[in-house]
N, C-alpha and C. Protein backbone atom coordinates (compact mmCIF):
# COMPACT_ATOMS: atom_id res chain seq x y z
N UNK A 1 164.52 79.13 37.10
CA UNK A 1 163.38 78.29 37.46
C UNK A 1 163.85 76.88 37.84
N UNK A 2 164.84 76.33 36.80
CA UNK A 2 165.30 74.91 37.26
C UNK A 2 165.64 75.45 38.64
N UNK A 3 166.69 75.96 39.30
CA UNK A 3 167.42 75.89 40.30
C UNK A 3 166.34 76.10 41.72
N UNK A 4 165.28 76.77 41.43
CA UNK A 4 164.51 76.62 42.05
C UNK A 4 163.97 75.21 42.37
N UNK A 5 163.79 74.49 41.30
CA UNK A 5 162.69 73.06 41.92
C UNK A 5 163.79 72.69 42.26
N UNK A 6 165.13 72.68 41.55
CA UNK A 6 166.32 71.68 42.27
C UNK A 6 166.45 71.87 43.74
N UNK A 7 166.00 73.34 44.62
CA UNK A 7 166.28 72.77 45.52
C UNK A 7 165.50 72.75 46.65
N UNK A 8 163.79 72.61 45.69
CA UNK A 8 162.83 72.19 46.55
C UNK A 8 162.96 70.91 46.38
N UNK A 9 163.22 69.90 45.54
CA UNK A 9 163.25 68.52 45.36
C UNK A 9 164.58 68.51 46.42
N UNK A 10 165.32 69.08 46.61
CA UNK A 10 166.49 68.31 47.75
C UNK A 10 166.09 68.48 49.02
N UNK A 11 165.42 69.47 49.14
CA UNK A 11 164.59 70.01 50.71
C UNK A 11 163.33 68.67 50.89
N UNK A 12 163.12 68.35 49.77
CA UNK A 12 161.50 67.18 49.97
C UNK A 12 162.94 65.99 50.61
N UNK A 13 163.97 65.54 49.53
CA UNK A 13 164.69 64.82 49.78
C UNK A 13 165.20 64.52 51.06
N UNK A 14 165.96 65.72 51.87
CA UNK A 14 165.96 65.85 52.97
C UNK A 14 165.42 65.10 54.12
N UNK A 15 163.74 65.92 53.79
CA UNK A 15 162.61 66.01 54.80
C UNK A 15 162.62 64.64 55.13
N UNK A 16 162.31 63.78 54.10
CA UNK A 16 162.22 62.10 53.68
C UNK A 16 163.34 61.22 54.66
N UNK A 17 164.69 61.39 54.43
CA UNK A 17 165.86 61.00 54.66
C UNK A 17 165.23 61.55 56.04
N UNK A 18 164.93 62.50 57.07
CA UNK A 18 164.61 62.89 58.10
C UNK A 18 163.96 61.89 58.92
N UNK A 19 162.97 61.98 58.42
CA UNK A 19 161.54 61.15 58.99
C UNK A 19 161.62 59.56 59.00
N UNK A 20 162.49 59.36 57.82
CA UNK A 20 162.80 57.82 57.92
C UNK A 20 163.96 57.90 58.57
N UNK A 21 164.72 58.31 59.23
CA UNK A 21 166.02 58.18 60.13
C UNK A 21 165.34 58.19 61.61
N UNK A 22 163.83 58.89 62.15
CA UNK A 22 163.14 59.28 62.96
C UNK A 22 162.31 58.28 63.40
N UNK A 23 161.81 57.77 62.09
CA UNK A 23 161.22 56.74 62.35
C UNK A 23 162.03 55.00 62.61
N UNK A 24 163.09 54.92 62.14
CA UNK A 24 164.31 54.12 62.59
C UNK A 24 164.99 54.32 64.05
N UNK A 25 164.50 55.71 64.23
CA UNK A 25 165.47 55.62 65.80
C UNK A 25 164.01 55.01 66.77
N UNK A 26 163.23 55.27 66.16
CA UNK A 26 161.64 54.85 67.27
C UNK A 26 161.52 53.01 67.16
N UNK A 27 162.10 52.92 65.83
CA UNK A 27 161.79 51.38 65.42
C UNK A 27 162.53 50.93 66.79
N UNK A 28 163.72 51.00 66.74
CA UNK A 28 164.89 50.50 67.39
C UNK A 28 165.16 50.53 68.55
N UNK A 29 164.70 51.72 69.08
CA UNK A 29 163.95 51.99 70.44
C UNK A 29 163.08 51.18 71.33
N UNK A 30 162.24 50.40 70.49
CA UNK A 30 160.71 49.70 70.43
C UNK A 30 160.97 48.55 70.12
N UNK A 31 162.61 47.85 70.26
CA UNK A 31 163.17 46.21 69.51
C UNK A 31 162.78 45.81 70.95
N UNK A 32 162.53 44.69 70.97
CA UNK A 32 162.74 43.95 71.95
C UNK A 32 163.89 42.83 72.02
N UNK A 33 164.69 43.15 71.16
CA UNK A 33 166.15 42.28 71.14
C UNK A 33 167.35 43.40 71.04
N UNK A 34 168.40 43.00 71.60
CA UNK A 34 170.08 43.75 71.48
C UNK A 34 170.00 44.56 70.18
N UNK A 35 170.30 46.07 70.73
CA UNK A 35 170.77 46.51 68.90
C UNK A 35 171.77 47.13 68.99
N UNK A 36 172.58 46.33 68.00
CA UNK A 36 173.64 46.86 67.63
C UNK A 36 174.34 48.30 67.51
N UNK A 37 175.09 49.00 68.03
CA UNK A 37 175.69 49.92 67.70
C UNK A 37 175.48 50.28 66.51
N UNK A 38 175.75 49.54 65.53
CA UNK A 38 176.12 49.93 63.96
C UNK A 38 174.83 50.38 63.97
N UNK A 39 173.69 49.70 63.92
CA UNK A 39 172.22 50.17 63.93
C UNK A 39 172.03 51.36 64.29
N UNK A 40 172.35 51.76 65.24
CA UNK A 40 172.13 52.94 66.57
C UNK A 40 172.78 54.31 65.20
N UNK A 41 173.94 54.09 64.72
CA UNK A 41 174.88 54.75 64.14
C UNK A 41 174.30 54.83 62.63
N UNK A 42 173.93 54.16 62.26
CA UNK A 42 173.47 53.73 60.53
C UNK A 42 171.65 55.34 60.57
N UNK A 43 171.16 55.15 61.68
CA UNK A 43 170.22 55.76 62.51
C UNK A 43 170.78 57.52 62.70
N UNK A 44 171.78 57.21 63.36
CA UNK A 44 171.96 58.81 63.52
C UNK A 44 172.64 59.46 62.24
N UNK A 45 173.31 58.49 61.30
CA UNK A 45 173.65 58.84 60.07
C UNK A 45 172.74 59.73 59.11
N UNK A 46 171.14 58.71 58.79
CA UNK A 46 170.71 58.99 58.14
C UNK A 46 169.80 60.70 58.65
N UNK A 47 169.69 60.67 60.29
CA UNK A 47 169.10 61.85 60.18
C UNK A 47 170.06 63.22 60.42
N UNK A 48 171.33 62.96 60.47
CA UNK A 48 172.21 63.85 60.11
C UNK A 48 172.38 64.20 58.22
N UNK A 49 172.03 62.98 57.32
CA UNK A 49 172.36 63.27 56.08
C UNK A 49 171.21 64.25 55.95
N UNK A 50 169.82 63.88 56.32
CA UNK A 50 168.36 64.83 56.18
C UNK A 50 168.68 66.35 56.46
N UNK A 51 169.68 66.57 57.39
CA UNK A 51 169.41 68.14 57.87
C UNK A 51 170.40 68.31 56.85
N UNK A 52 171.65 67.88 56.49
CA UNK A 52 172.42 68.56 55.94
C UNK A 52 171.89 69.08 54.76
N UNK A 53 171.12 67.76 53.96
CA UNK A 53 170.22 67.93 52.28
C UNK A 53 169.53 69.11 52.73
N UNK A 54 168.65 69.39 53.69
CA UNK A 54 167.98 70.38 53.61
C UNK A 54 168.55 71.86 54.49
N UNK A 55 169.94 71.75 54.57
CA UNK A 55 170.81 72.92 54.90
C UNK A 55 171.44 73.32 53.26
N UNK A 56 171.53 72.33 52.50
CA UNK A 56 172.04 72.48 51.57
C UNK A 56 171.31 72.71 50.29
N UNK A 57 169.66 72.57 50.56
CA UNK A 57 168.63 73.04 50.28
C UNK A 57 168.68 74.90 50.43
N UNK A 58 168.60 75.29 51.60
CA UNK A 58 168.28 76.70 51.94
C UNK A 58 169.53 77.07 51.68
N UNK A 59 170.90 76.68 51.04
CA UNK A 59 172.02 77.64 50.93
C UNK A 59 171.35 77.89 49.30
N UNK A 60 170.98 76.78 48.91
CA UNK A 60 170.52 77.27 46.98
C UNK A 60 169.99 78.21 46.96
N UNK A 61 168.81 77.89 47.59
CA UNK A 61 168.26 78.99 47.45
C UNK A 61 168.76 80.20 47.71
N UNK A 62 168.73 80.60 48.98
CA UNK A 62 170.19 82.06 49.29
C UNK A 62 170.60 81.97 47.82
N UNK A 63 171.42 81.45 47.79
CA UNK A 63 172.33 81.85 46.35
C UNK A 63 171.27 82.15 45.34
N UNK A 64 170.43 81.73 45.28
CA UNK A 64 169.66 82.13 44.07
C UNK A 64 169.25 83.60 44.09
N UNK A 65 168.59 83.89 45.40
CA UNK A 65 168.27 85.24 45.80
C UNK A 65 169.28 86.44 45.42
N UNK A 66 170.55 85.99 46.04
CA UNK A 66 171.39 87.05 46.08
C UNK A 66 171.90 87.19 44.47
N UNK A 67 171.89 86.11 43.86
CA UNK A 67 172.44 86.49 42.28
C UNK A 67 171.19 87.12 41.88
N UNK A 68 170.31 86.44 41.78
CA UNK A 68 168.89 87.46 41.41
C UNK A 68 168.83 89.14 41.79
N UNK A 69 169.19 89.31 43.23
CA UNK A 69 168.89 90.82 43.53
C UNK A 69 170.32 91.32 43.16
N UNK A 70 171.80 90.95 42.61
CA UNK A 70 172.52 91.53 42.47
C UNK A 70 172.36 91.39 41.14
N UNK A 71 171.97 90.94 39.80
CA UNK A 71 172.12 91.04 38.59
C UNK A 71 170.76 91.94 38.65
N UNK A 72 170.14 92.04 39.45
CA UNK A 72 168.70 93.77 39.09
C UNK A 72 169.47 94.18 39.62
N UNK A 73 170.32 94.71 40.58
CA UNK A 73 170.92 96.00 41.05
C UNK A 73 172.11 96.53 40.34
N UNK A 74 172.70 95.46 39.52
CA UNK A 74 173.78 95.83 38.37
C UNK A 74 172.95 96.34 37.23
N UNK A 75 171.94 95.93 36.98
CA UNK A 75 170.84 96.61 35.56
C UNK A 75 170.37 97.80 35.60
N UNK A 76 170.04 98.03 37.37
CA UNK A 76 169.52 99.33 37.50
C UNK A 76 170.81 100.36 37.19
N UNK A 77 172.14 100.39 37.80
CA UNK A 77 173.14 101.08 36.84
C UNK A 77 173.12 102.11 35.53
């Protein structure tokens, strides 16, 4: 059960880190002054960290599944 919310709370985490990296590339987009590279980069950072949290979200889970259906298929034995 823990491992479950653990990795709906990293998938919410993710989503978050997503939308605010999304909403930073629109901010920045929408400057009306020079932006910095680093900005531009700090930007594609954060919505690369979002997919990974929530790639690393759906591997938990997987794993959870497959230990789950392989410890019933070792019981059925």
């Amino acid at each position: 059960m823990r491992t479950t919310v653990l990795a709906y709370v990293i998938a919410v985490v993710g989503l978050v880190m997503l939308l605010f990296g999304v909403w930073g590339f629109i901010v920045l987009n929408n400057a009306e002054i020079d932006v910095a590279l680093t900005d531009e980069a700090i930007v594609v950072g954060l919505i690369g960290g979002g997919l990974a949290m929530i790639g690393v979200a759906q591997a938990l889970r997987l794993l959870l599944v497959v230990v789950t259906n392989t410890h019933l298929a070792l019981a059925a034995r």
